[in-house]
Structure formats: structure tokens, C-alpha cells
C-alpha atoms as a PDB file:
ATOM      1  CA  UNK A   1     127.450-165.711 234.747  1.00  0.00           C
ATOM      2  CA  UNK A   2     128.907-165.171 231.192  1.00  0.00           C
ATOM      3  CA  UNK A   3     127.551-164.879 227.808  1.00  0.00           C
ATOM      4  CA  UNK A   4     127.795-164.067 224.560  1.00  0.00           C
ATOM      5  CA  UNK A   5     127.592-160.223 224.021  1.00  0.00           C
ATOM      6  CA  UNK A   6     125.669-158.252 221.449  1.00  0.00           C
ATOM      7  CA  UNK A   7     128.028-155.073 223.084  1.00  0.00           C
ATOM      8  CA  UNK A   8     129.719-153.940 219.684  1.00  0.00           C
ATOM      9  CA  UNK A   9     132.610-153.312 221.180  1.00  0.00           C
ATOM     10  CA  UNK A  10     133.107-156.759 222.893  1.00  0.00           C
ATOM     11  CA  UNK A  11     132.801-160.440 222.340  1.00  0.00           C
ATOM     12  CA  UNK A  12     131.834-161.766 226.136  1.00  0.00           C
ATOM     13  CA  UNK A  13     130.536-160.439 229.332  1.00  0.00           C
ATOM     14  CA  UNK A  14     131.951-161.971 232.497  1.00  0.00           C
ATOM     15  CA  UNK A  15     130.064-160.964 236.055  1.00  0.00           C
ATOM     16  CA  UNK A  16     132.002-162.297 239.022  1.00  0.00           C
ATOM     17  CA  UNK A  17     129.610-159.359 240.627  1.00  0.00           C
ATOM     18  CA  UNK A  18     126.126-158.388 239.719  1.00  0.00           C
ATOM     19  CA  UNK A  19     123.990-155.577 240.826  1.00  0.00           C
ATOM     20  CA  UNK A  20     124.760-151.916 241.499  1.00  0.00           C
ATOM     21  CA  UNK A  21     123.626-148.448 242.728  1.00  0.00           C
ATOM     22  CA  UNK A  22     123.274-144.888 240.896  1.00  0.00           C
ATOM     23  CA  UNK A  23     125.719-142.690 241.068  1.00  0.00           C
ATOM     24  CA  UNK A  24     125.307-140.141 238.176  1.00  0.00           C
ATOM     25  CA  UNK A  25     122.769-139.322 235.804  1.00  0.00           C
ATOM     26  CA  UNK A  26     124.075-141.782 233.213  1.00  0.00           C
ATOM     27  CA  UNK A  27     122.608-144.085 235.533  1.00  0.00           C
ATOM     28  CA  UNK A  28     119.018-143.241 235.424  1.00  0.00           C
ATOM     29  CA  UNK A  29     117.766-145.738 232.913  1.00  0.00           C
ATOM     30  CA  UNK A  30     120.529-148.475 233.757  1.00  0.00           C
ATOM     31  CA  UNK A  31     119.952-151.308 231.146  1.00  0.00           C
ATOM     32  CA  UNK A  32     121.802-153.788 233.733  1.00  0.00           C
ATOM     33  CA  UNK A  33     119.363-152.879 236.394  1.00  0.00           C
ATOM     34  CA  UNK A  34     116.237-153.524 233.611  1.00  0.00           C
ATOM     35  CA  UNK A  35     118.119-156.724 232.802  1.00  0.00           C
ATOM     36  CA  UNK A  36     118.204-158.061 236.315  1.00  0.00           C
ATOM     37  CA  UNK A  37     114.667-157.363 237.160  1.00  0.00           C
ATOM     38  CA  UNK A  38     113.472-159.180 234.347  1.00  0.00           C
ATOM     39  CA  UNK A  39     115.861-162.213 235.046  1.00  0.00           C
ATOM     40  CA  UNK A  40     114.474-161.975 238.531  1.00  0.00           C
ATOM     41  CA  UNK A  41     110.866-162.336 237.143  1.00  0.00           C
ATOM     42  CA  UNK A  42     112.489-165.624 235.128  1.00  0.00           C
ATOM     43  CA  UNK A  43     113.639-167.540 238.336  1.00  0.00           C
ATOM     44  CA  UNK A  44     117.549-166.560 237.580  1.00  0.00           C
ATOM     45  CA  UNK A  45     119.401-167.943 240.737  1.00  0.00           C
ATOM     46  CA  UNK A  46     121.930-165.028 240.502  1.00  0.00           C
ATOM     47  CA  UNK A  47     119.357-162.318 240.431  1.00  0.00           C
ATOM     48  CA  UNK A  48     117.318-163.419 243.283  1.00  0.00           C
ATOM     49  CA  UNK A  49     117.500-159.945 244.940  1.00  0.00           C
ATOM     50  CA  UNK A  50     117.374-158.436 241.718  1.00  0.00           C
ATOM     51  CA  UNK A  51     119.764-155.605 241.409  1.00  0.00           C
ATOM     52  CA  UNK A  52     121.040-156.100 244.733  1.00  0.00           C
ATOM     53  CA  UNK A  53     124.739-155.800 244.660  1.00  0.00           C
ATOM     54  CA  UNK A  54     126.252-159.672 245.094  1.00  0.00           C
ATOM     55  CA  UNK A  55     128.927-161.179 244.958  1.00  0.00           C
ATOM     56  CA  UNK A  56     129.636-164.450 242.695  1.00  0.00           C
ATOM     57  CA  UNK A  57     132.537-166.288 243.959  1.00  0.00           C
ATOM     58  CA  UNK A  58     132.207-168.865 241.974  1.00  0.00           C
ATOM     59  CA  UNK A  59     132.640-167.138 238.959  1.00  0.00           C
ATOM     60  CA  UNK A  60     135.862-165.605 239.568  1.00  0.00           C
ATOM     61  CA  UNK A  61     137.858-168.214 237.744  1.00  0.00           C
ATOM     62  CA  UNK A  62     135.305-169.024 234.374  1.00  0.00           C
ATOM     63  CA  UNK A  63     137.779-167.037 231.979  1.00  0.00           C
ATOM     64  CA  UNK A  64     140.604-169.244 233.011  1.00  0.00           C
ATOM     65  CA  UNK A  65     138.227-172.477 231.240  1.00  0.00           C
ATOM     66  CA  UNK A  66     138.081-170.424 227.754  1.00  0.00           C
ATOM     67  CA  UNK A  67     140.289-171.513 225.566  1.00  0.00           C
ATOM     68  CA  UNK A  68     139.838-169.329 222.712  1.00  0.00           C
ATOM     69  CA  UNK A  69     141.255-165.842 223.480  1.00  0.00           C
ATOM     70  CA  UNK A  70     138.364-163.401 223.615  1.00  0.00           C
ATOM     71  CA  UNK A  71     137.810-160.109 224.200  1.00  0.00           C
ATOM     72  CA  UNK A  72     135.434-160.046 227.447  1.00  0.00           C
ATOM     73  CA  UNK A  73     133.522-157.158 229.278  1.00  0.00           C
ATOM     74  CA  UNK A  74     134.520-157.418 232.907  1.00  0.00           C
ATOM     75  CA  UNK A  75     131.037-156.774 235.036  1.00  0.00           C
ATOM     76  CA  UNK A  76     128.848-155.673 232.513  1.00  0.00           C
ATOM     77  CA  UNK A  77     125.915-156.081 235.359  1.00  0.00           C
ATOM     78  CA  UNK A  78     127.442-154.418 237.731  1.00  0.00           C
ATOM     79  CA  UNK A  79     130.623-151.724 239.003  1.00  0.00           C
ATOM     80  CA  UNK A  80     133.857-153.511 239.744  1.00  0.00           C
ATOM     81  CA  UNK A  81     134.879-150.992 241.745  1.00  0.00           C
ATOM     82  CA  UNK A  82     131.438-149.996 243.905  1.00  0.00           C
ATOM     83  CA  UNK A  83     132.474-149.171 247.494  1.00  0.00           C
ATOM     84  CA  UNK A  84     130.434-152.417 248.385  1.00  0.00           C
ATOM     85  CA  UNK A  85     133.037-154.470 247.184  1.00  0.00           C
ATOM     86  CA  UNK A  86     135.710-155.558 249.188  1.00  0.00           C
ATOM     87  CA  UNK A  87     139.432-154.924 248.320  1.00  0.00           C
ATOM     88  CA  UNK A  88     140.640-158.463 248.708  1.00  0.00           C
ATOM     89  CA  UNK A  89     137.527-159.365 245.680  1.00  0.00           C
ATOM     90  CA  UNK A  90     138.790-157.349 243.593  1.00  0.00           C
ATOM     91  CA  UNK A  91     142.554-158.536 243.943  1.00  0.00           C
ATOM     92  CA  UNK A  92     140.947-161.942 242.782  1.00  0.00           C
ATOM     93  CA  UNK A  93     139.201-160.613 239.531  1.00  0.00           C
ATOM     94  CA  UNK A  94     142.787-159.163 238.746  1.00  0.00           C
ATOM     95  CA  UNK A  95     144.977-162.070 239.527  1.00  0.00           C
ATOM     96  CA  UNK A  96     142.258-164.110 237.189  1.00  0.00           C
ATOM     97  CA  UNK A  97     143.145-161.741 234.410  1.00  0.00           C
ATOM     98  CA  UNK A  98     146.612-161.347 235.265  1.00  0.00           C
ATOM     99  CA  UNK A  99     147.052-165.399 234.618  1.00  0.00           C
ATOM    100  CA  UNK A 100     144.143-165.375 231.789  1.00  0.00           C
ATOM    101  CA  UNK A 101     147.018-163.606 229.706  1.00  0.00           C
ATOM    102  CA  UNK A 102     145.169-164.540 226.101  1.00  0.00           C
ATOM    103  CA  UNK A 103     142.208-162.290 226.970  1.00  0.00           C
ATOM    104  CA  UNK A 104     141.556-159.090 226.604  1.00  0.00           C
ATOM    105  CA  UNK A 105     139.520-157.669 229.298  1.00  0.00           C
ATOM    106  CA  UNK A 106     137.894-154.492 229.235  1.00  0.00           C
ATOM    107  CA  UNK A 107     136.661-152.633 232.653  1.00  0.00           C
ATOM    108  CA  UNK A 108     134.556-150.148 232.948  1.00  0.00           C
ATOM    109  CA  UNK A 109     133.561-147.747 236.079  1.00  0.00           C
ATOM    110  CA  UNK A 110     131.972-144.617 237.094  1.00  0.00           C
ATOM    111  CA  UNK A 111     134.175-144.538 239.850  1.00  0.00           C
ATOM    112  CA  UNK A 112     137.354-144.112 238.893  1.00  0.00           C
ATOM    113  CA  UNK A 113     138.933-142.704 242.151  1.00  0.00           C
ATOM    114  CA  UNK A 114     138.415-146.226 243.479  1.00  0.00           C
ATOM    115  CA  UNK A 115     140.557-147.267 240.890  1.00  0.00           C
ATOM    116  CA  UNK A 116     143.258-144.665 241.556  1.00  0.00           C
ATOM    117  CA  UNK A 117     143.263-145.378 245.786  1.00  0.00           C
ATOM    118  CA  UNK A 118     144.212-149.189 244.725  1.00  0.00           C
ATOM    119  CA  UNK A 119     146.366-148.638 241.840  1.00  0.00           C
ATOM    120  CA  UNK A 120     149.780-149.160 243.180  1.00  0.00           C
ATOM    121  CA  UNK A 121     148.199-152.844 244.889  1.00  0.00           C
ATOM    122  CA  UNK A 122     146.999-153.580 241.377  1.00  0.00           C
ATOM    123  CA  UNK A 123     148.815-155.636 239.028  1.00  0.00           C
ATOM    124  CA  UNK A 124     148.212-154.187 235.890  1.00  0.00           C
ATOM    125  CA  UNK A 125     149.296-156.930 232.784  1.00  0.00           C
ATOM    126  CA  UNK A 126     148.836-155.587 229.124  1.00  0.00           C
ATOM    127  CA  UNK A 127     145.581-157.189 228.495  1.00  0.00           C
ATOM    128  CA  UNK A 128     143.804-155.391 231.306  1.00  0.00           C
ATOM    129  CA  UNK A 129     142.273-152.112 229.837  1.00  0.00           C
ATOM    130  CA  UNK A 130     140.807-149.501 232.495  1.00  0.00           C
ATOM    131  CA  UNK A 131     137.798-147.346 231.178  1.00  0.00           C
ATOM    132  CA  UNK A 132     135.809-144.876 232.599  1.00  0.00           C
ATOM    133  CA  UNK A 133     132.176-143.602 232.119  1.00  0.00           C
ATOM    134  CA  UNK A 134     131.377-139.553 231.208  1.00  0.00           C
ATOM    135  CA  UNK A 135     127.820-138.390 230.132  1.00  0.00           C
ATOM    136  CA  UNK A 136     128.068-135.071 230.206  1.00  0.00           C
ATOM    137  CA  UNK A 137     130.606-131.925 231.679  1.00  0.00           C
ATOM    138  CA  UNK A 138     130.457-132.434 235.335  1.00  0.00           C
ATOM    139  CA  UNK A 139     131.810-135.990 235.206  1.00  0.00           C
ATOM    140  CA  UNK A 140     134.826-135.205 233.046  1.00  0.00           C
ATOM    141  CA  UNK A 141     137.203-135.491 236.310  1.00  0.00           C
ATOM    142  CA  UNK A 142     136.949-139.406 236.123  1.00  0.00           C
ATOM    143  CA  UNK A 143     139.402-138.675 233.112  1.00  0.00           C
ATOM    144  CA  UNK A 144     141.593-137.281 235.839  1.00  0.00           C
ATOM    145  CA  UNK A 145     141.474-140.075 237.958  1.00  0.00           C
ATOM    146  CA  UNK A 146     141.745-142.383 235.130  1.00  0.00           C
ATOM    147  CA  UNK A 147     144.842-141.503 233.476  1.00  0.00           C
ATOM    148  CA  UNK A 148     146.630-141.486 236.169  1.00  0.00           C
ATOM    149  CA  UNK A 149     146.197-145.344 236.672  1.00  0.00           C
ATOM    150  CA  UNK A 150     149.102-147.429 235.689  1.00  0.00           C
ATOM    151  CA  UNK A 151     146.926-149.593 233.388  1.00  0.00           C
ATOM    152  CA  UNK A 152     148.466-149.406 230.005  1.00  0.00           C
ATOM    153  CA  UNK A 153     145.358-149.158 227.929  1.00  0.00           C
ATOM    154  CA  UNK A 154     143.033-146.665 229.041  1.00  0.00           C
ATOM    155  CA  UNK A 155     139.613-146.037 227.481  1.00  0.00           C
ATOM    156  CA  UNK A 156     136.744-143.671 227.602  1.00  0.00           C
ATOM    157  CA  UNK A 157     132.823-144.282 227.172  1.00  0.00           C
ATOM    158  CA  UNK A 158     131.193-141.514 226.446  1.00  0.00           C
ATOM    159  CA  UNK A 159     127.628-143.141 226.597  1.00  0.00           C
ATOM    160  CA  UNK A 160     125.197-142.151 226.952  1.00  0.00           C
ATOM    161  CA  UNK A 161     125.648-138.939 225.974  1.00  0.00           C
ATOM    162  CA  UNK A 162     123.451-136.500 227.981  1.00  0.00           C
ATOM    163  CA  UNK A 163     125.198-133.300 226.578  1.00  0.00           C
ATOM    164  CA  UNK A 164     128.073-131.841 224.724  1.00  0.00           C
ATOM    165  CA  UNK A 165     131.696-132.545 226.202  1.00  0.00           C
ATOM    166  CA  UNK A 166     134.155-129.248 224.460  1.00  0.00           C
ATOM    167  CA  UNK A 167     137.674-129.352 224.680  1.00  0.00           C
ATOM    168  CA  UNK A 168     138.456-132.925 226.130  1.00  0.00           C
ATOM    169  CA  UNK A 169     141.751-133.469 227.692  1.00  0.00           C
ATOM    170  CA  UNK A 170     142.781-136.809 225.693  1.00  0.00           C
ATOM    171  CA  UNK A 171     146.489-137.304 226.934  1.00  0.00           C
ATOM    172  CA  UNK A 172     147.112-140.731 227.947  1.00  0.00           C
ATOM    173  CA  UNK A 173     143.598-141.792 226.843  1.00  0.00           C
ATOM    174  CA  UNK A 174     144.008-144.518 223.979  1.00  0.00           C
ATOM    175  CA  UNK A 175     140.170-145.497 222.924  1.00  0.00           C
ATOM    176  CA  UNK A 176     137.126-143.329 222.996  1.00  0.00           C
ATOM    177  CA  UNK A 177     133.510-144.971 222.933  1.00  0.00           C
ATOM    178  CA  UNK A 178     130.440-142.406 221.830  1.00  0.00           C
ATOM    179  CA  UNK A 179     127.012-143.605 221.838  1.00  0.00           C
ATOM    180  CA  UNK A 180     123.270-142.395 222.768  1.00  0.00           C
ATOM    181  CA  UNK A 181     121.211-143.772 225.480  1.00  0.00           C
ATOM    182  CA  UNK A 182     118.673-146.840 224.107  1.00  0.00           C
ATOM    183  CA  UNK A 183     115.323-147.700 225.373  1.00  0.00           C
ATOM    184  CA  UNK A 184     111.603-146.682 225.798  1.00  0.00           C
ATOM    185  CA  UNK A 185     112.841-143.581 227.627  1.00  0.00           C
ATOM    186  CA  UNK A 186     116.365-142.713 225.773  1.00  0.00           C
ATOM    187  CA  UNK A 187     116.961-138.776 226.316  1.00  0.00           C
ATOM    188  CA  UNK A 188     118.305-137.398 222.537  1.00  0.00           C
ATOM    189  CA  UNK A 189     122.347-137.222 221.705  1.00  0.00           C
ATOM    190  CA  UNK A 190     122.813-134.201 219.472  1.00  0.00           C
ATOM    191  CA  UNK A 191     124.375-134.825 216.363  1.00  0.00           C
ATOM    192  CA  UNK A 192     126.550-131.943 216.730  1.00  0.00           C
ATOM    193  CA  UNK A 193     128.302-133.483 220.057  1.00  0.00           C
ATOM    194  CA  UNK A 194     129.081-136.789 218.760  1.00  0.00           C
ATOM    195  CA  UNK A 195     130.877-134.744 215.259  1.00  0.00           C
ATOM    196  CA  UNK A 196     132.907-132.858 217.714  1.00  0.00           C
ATOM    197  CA  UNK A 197     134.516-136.140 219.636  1.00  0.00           C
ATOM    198  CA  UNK A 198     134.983-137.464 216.742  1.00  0.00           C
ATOM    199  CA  UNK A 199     136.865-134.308 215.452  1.00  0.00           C
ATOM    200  CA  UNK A 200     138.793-134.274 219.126  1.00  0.00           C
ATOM    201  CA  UNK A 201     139.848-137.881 219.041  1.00  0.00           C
ATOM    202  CA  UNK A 202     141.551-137.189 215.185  1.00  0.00           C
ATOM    203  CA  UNK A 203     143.577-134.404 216.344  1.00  0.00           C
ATOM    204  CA  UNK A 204     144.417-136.517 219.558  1.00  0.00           C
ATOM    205  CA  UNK A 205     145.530-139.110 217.267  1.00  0.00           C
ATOM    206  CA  UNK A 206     143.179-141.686 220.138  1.00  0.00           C
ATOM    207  CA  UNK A 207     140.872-144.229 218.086  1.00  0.00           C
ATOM    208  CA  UNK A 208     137.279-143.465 218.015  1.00  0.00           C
ATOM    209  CA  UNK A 209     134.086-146.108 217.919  1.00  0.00           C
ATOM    210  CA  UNK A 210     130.773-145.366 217.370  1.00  0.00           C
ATOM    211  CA  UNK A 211     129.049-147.800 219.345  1.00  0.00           C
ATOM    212  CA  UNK A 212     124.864-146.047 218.133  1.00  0.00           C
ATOM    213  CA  UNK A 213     122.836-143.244 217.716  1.00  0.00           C
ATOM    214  CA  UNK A 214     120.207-145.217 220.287  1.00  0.00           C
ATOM    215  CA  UNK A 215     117.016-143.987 220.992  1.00  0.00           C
ATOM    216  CA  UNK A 216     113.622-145.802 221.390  1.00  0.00           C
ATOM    217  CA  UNK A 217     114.382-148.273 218.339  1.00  0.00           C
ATOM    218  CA  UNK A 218     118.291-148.231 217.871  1.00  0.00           C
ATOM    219  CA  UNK A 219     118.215-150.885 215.202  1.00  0.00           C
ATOM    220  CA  UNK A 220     116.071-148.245 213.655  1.00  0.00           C
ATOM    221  CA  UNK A 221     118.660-145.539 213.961  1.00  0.00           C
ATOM    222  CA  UNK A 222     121.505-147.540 213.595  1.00  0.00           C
ATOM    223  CA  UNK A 223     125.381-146.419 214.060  1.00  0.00           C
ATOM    224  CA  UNK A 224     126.268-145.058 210.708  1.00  0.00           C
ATOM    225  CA  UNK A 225     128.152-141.613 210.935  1.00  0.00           C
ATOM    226  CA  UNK A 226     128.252-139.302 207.619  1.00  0.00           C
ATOM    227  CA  UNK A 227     127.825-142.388 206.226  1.00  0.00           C
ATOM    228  CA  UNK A 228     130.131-144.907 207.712  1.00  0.00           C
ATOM    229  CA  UNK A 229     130.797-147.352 210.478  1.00  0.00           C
ATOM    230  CA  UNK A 230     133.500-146.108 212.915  1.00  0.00           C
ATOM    231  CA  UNK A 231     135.030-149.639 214.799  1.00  0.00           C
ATOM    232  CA  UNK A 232     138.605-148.025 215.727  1.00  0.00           C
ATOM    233  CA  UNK A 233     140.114-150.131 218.149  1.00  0.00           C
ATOM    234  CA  UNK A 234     143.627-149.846 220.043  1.00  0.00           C
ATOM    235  CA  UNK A 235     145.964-151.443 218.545  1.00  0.00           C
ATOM    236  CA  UNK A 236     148.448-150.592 220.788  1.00  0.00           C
ATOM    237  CA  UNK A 237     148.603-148.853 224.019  1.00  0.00           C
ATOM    238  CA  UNK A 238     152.094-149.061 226.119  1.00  0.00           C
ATOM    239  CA  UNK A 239     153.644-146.995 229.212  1.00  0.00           C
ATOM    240  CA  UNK A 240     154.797-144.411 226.508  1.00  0.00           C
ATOM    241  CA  UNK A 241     151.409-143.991 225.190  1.00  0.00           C
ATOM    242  CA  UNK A 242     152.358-144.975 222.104  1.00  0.00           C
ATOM    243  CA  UNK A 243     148.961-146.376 219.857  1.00  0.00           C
ATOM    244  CA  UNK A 244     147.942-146.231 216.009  1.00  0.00           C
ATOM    245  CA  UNK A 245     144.327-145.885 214.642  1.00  0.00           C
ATOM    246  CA  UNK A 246     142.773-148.156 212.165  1.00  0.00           C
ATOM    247  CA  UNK A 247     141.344-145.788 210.123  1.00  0.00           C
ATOM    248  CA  UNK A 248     142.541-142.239 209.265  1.00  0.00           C
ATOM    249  CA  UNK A 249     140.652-139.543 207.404  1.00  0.00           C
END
């Protein structure tokens, strides 16, 4: 299953594994999980359990039939790295992106120390980035874990934002995602938060996108900051940690 993806930070989603299980409070209103019940209710042959965690062999080689270098949003139904998975599956979603060299593929987890206990059986090419999930102070150890990894870009998504994250430990962190949670039951992102990450990531020197303020209408609320669009990307992220930002105030 791939697609198309209205994610402002990507281009494509590809799910060689769908479905999932909470682990944090981030989780509670899981968009994937809302997703997959209502393909479920449409007849969807891959969500026939719903949010069931499955695997979806056949999928595992799609990227490698795309042409046109993309960047693509590895599992956005599910966690690559849930403890349901089996090693050996994900050693075949990296040697897919390991030969799918003119992608870009972005990973994201809220279990991080996964990533870490496989790292050194991980073959990490350039255009793998690893990112982690944080929501509010008590998951700020996945940044731990995370930087740690020997993937060479390393990102951060601090979405939704459930609460005010001080005094972030940025080294050897090269992206940083804020947004606010979306949806009929979004809990509010302070302003006041989001104005501080964005004042952490400029003295870090670490890009910084502003994926939405959410709520129950984000098109409503939009992602303007003070006035602008923030869309800082890495442009480049390398063993030595070496990156520039886009835009500079």
C-alpha cells in the first residue's frame, strides 16, 4: 500500500506493515488507527483486521518500481520497529532502501530503543533518515536512544505536542518537526511551546518545520508562525554532523 501523501513534510507513504498498538499518550487519538477502521468499513483487503498489526510482504519491494526519486514516509500506518515485528522483516525494508538509493526515506518510531538494540545489524545508506516521536517531557529519552544510532540523518517530531519540552538536548539531531494534534478531539498546543523550539532549534543551528497549529479544523488554523511558513529541511546531515538551514533569521 502506497500513496500520495498530503504529510507536508513528505511526498509518499510506503506501508510494507500496517497496524499498531499504543504506547504513549501521543497515541491516544492515532489518525492511522482512525484511517484503518474506516478503510475496514470500505472493504480494504489490507485492513481486514483493521488496526491489527500485519505484515505486507508483498509490498516490501514497491519503491524499487518508482522511478522518479521521491521522498517517501516509511510506515506511516504503522511502527517499523513494534516488538511484533520480526528482525529478519525489518532487514528487508532496509536492504529495499539500501538499493532504492534515489529515495529519500524518512522513518519514524516511538520506540527508539528498538532501533538502538539493531543498529550495528543495520545498514544505514545516506538516504535513510531515523526519527523519533516526543509529545511531551517524559518521552524526551527516545532522543537518547536516537542519537546514538548510526543513521546519518536524524530527525525529531515533536507532534503532537501535549506540553512544553525546555531545554532540549539537540546534539546530533539534524531536523525538528513541531505540530499540534488534529481532529474532533485535538488537545490544545500552546503557542508559547512551539516559540520556544523554534528559538532552541536556531541556537542549535538544526532546521525547524512547522508542520500545523491542528486542532478540530486545521485548514482553519493553518501553519503560519508570526506570520510565516517554516519548511526547513536538511540539507545535509553526515557522520560529522555537519548540516545548513534554509532559512536563517
Amino acid at each position: 500500500m502506497a500513496r500520495k501523501s498530503n504529510i507536508e513534510w513528505t511526498d509518499m507513504t510506503w506501508n510494507p506493515v500496517t497496524g499498531c498498538t499504543k504506547v504513549s499518550p501521543g497515541c491516544k487519538h492515532c489518525y492511522a488507527e482512525t484511517m484503518a477502521k474506516r478503510l475496514k468499513a470500505m472493504g480494504s483487503r489490507r485492513y481486514v483486521e483493521g488496526f491489527k498489526l500485519t505484515l505486507q510482504p508483498d509490498l516490501l519491494e514497491l519503491p524499487l518500481r518508482w522511478r522518479t526519486p521521491r521522498r517517501i514516509f516509511v510506515n506511516s500506518m504503522s511502527d517499523l520497529f513494534h516488538p511484533g515485528i520480526p528482525d529478519e522483516y525489518i532487514f528487508q525494508v532496509f536492504d529495499t532502501m539500501n538499493r532504492a538509493t534515489r529515495h529519500q526515506f524518512q522513518i519514524l518510531t516511538k520506540r527508539p530503543e528498538r532501533v538502538l538494540s539493531l543498529d550495528t545489524q543495520l545498514s544505514w545508506s545516506p538516504n535513510i533518515w531515523m526519527g523519533t516521536s516526543v509529545e511531551n517531557i517524559n518521552y524526551v529519552d527516545r532522543i537518547d536512544d536516537l542519537r546514538i544510532t548510526s543513521a546519518h540523518t536524524r530527525f525529531l517530531s515533536l507532534e503532537p505536542l501535549l506540553g512544553p519540552l525546555p531545554g532540549l538536548n539537540l546534539s546530533c539531531i539534524h531536523w525538528v518537526i513541531v505540530g499540534g494534534e488534529s481532529g474532533p478531539h485535538a488537545r490544545p498546543m500552546n503557542r508559547a511551546w512551539v516559540v520556544d523550539l523554534r528559538k532552541q532549534c536556531r541556537a542549535a543551528k538544526v532546521p525547524f518545520f512547522f508542520k500545523q497549529w491542528g486542532g478540530v479544523n486545521k485548514h482553519r488554523t493553518g501553519r503560519l508562525l508570526d506570520g510565516r511558513q517554516y519548511d526547513e529541511m536538511p540539507v545535509e546531515a553526515s557522520r560529522t554532523h555537519a548540516l545548513t538551514v534554509l532559512e536563517t533569521e
